[in-house]
Every structure is written in C-alpha cells, then in structure tokens.
PDB file of N, CA and C in Angstrom:
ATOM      1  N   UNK A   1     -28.652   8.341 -22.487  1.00  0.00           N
ATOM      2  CA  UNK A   1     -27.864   7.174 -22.826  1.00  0.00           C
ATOM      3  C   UNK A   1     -28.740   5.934 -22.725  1.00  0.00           C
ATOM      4  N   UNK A   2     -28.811   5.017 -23.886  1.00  0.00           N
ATOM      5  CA  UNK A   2     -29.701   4.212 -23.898  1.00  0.00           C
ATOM      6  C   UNK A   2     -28.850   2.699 -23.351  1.00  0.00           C
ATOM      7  N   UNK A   3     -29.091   2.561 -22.316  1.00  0.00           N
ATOM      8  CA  UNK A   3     -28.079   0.641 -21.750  1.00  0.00           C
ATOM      9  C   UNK A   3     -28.847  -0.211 -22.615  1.00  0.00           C
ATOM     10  N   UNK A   4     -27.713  -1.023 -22.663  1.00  0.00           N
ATOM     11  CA  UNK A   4     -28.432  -2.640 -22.872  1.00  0.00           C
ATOM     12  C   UNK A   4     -29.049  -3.632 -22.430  1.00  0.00           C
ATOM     13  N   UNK A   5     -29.950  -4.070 -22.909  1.00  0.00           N
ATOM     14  CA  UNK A   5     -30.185  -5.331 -22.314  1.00  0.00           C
ATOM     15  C   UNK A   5     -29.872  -5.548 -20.774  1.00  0.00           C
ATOM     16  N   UNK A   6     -30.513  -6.204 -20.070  1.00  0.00           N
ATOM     17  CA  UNK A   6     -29.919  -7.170 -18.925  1.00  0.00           C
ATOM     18  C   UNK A   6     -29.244  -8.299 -19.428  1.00  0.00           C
ATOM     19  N   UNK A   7     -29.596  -9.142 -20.458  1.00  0.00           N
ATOM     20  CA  UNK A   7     -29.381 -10.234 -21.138  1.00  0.00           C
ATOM     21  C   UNK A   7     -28.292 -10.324 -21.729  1.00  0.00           C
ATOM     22  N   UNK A   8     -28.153  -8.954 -22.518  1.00  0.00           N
ATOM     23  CA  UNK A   8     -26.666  -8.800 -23.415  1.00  0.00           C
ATOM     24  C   UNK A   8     -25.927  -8.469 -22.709  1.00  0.00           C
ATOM     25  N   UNK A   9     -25.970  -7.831 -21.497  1.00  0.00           N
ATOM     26  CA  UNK A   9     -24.970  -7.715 -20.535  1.00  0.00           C
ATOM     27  C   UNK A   9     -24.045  -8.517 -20.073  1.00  0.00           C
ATOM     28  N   UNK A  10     -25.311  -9.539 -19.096  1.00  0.00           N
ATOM     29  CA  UNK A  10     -24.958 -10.467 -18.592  1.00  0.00           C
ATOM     30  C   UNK A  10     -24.332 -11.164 -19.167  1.00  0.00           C
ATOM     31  N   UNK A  11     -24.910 -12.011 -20.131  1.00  0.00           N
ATOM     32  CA  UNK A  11     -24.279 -12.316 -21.050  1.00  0.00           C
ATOM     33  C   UNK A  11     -22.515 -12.209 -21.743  1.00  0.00           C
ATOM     34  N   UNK A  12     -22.630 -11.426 -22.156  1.00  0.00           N
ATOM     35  CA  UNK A  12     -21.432 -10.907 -22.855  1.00  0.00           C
ATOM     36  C   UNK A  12     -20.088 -10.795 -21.763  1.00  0.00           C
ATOM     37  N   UNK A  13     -20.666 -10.166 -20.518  1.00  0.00           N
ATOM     38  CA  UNK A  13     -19.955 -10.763 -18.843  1.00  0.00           C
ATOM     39  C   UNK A  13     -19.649 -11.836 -18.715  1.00  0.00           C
ATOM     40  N   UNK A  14     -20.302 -12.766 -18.424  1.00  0.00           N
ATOM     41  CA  UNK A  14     -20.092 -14.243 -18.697  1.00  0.00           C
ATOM     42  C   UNK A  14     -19.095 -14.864 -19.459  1.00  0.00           C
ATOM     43  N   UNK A  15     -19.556 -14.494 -20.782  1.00  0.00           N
ATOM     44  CA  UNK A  15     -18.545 -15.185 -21.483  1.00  0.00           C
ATOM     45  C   UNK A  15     -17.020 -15.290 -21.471  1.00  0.00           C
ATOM     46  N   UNK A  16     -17.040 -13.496 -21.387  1.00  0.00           N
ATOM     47  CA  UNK A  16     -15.743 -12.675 -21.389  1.00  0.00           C
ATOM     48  C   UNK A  16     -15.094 -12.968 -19.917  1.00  0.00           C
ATOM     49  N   UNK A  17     -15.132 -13.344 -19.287  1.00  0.00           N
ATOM     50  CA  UNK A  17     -15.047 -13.761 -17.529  1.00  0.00           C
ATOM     51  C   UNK A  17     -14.738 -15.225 -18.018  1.00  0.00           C
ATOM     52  N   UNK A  18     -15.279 -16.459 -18.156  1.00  0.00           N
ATOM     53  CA  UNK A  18     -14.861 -17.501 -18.431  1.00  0.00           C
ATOM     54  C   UNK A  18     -13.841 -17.838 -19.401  1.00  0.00           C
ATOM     55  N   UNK A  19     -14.184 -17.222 -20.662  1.00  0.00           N
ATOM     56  CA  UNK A  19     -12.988 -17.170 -21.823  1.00  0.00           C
ATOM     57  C   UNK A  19     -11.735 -17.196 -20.992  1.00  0.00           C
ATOM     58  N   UNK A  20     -11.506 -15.779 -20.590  1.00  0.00           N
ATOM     59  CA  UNK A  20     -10.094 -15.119 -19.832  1.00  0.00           C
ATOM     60  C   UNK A  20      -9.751 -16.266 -18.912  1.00  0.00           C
ATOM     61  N   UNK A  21     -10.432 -16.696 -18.146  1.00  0.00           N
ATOM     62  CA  UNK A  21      -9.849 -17.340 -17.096  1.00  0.00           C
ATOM     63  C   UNK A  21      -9.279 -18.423 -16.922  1.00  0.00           C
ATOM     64  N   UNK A  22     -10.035 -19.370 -18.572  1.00  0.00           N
ATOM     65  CA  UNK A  22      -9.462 -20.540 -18.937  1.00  0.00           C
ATOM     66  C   UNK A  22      -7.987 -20.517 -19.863  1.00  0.00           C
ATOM     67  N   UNK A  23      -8.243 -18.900 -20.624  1.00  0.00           N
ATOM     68  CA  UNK A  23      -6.777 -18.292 -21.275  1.00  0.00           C
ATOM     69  C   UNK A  23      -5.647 -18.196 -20.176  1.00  0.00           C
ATOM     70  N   UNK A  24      -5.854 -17.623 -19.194  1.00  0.00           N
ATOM     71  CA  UNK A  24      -5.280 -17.397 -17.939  1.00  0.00           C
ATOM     72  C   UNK A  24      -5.005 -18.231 -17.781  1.00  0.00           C
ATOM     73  N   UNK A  25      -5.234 -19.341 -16.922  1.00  0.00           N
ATOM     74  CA  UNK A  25      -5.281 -20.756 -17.038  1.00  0.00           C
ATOM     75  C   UNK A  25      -4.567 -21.479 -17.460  1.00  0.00           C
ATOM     76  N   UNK A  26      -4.214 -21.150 -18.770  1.00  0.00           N
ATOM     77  CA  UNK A  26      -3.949 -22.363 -19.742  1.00  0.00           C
ATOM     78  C   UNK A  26      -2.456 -22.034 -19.868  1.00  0.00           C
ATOM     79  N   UNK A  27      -2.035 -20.282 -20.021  1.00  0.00           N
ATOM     80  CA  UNK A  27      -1.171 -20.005 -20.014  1.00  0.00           C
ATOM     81  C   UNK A  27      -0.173 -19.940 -19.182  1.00  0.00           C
ATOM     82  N   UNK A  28      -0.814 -19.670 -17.822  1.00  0.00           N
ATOM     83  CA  UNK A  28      -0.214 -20.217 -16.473  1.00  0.00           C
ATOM     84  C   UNK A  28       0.666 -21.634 -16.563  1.00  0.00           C
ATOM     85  N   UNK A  29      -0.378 -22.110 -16.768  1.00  0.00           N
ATOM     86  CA  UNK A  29       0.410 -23.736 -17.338  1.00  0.00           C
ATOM     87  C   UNK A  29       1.257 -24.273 -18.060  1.00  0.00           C
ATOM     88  N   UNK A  30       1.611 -22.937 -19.253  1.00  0.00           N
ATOM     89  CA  UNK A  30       3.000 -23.230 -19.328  1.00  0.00           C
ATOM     90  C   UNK A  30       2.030 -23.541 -21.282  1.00  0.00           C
ATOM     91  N   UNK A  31       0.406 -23.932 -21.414  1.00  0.00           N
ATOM     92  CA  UNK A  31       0.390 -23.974 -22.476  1.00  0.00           C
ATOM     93  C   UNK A  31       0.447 -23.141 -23.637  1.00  0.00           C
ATOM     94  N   UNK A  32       1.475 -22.910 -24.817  1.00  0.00           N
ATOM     95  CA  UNK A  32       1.308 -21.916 -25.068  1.00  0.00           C
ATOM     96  C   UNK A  32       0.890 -21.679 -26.651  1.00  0.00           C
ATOM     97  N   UNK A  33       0.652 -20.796 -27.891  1.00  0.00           N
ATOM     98  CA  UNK A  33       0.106 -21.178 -28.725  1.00  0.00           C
ATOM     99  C   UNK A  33      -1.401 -20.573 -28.898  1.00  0.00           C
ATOM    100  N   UNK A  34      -2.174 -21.208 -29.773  1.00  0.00           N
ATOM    101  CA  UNK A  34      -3.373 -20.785 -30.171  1.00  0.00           C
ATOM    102  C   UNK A  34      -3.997 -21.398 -29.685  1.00  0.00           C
ATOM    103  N   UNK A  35      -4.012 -22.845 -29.151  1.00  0.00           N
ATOM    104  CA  UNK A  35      -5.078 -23.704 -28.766  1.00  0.00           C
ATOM    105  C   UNK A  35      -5.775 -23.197 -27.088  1.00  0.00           C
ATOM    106  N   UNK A  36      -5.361 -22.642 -26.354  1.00  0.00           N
ATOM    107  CA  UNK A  36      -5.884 -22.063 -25.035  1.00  0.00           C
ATOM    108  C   UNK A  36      -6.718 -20.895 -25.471  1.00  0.00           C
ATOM    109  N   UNK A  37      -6.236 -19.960 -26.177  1.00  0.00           N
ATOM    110  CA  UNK A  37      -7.448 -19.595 -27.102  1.00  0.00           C
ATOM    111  C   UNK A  37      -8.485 -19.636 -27.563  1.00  0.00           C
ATOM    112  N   UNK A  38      -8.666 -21.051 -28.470  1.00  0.00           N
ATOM    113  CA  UNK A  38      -9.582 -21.448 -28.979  1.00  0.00           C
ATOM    114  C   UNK A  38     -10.202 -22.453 -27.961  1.00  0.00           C
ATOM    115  N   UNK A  39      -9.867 -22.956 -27.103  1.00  0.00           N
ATOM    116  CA  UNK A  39     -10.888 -23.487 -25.944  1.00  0.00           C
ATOM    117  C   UNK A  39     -11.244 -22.137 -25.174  1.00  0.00           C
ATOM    118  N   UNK A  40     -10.391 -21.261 -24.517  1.00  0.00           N
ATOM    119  CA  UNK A  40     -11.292 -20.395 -23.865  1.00  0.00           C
ATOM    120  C   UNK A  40     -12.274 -19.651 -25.030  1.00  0.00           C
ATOM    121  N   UNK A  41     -12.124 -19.437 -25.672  1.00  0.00           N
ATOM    122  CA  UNK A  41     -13.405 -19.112 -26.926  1.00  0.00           C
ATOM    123  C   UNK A  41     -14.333 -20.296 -26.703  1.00  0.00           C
ATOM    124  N   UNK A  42     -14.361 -20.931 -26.820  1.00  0.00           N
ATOM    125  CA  UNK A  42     -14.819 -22.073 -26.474  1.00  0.00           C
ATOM    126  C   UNK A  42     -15.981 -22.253 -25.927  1.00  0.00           C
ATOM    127  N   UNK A  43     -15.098 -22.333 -24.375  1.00  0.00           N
ATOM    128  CA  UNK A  43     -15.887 -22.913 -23.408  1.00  0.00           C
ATOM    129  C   UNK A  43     -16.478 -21.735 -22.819  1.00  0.00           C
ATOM    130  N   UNK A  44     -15.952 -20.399 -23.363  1.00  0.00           N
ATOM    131  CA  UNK A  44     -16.648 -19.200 -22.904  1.00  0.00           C
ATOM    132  C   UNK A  44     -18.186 -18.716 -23.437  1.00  0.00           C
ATOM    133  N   UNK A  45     -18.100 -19.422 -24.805  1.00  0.00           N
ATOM    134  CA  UNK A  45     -19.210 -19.128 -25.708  1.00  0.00           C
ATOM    135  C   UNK A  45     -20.442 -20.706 -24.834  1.00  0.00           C
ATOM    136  N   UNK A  46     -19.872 -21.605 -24.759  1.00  0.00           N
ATOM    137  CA  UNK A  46     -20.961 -23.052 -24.488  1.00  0.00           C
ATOM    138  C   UNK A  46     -21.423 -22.679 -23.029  1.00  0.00           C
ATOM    139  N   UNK A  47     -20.640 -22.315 -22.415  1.00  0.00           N
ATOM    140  CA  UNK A  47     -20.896 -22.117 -20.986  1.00  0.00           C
ATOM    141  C   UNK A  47     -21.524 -20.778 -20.543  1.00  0.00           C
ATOM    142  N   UNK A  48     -21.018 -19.368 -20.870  1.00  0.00           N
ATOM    143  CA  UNK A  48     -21.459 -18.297 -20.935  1.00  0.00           C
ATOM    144  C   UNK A  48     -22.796 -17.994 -21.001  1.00  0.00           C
ATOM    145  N   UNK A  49     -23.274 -18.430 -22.180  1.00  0.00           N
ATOM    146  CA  UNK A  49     -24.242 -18.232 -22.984  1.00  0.00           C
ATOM    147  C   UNK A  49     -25.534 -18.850 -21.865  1.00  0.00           C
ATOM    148  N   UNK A  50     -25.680 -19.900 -21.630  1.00  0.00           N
ATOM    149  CA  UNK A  50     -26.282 -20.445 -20.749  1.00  0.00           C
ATOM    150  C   UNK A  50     -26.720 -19.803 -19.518  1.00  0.00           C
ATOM    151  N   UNK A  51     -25.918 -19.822 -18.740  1.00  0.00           N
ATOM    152  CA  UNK A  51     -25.393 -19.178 -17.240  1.00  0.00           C
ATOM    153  C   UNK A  51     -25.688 -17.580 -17.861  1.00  0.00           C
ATOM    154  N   UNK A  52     -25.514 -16.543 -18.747  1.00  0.00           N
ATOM    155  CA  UNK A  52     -25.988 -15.662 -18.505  1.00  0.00           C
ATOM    156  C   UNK A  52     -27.373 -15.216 -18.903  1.00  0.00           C
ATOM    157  N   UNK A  53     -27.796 -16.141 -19.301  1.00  0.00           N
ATOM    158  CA  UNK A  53     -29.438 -15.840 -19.824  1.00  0.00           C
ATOM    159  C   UNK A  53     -30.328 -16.649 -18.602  1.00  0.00           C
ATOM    160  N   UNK A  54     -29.678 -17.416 -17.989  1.00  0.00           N
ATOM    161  CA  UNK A  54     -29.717 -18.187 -16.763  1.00  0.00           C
ATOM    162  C   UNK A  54     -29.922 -17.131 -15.583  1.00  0.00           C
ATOM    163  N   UNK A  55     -28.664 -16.204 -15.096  1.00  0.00           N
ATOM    164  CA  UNK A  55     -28.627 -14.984 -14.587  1.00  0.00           C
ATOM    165  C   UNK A  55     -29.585 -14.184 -14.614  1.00  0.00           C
ATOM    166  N   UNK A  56     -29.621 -13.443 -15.988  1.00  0.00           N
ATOM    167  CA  UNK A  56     -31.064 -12.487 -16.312  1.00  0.00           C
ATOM    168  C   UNK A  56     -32.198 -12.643 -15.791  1.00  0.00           C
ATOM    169  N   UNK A  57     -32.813 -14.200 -15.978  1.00  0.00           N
ATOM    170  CA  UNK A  57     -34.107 -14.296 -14.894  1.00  0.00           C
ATOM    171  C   UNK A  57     -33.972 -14.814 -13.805  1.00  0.00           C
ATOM    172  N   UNK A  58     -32.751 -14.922 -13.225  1.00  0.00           N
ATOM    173  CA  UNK A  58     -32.962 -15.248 -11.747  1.00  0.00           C
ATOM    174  C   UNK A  58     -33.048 -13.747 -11.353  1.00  0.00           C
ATOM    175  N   UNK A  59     -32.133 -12.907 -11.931  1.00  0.00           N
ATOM    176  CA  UNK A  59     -32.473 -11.366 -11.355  1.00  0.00           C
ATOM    177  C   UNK A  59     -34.423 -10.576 -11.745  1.00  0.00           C
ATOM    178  N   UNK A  60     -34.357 -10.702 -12.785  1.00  0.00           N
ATOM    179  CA  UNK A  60     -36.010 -10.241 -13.071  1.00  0.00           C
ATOM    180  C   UNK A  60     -36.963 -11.324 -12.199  1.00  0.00           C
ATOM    181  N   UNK A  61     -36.449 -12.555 -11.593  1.00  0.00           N
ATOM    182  CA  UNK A  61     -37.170 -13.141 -11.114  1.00  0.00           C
ATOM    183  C   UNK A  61     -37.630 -12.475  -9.393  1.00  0.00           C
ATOM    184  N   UNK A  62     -36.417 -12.199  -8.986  1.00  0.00           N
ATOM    185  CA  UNK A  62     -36.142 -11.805  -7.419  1.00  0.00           C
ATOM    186  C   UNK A  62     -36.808 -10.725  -7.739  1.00  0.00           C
ATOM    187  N   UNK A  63     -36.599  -9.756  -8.291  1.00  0.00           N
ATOM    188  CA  UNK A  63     -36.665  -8.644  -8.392  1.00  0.00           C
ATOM    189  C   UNK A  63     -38.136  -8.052  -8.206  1.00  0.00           C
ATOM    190  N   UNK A  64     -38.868  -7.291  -7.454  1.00  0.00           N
ATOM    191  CA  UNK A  64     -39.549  -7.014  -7.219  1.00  0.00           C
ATOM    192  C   UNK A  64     -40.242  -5.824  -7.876  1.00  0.00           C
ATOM    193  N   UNK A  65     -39.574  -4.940  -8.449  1.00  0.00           N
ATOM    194  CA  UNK A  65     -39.796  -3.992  -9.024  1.00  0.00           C
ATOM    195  C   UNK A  65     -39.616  -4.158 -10.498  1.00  0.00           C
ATOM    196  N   UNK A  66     -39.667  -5.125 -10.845  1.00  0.00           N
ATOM    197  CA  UNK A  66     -38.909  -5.822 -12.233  1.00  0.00           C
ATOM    198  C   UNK A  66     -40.634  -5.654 -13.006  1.00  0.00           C
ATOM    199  N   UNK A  67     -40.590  -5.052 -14.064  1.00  0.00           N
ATOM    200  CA  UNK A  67     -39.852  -3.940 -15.441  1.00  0.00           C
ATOM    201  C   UNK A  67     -39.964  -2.777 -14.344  1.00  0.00           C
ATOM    202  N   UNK A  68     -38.969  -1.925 -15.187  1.00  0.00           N
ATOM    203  CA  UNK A  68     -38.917  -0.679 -14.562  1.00  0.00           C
ATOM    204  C   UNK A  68     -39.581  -0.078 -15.151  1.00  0.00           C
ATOM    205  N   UNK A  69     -39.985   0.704 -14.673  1.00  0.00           N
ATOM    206  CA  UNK A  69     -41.322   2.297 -15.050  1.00  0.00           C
ATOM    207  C   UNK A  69     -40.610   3.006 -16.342  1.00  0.00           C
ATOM    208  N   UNK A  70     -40.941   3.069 -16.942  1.00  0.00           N
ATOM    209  CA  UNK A  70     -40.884   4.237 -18.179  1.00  0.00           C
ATOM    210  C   UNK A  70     -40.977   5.651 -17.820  1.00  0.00           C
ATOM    211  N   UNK A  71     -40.216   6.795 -17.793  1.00  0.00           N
ATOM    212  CA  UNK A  71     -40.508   7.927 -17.812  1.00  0.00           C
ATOM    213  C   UNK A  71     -41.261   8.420 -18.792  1.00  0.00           C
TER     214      UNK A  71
END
C-alpha cells in the first residue's frame, strides 16, 4: 500500500478540521443556509493550506530519522 504524502495529509487534515468546525459553528448559531458553507470552505482552504504545509516541516524538521530508508 503506497501512503501519501506527509504534506497531502496534513494538509487535507487541516483543512477538513477547520472547514467543519466553522460549519459546526455557524450552524450552532442558529446560521442557516449556504453561506456557513461557503466560509467554512473558505477559511478552511486560506487557513489550512498554510498551517498544514507549515506542520509537514515542523515534523521532518524534529524528526530525526527524517527521510525514511527505502527497502
């Protein structure tokens, strides 16, 4: 089984984690409609994106064993 990325991971985590939470959020609040939607799309994609490519090398950074060995 071939994984992905650290990057696309993270990543794609990120986004999907912020999106929801501002949907969550929004809906909690009583807002309802398409527009909580389209901000958590949003602010999941402006913010995400950042913060998880951000992530990726703080981990390859710590990381001591960082690339892993090839069999």
């Amino acid at each position: 089984m071939l994984l992905p990325p650290l990057r696309a991971l993270l990543v794609s985590l990120w986004v999907a984690c912020i999106g929801g939470a501002v949907v969550i959020a929004a809906l909690t609040l009583g807002w309802i409609g398409w527009g909580p939607f389209v901000l958590g799309a949003a602010l999941g994609v402006i913010v995400g994106v950042p913060v998880g490519i951000w992530n990726a090398r703080y981990i390859k950074r710590k990381d001591p064993d960082w690339p892993p060995r090839r069999a």
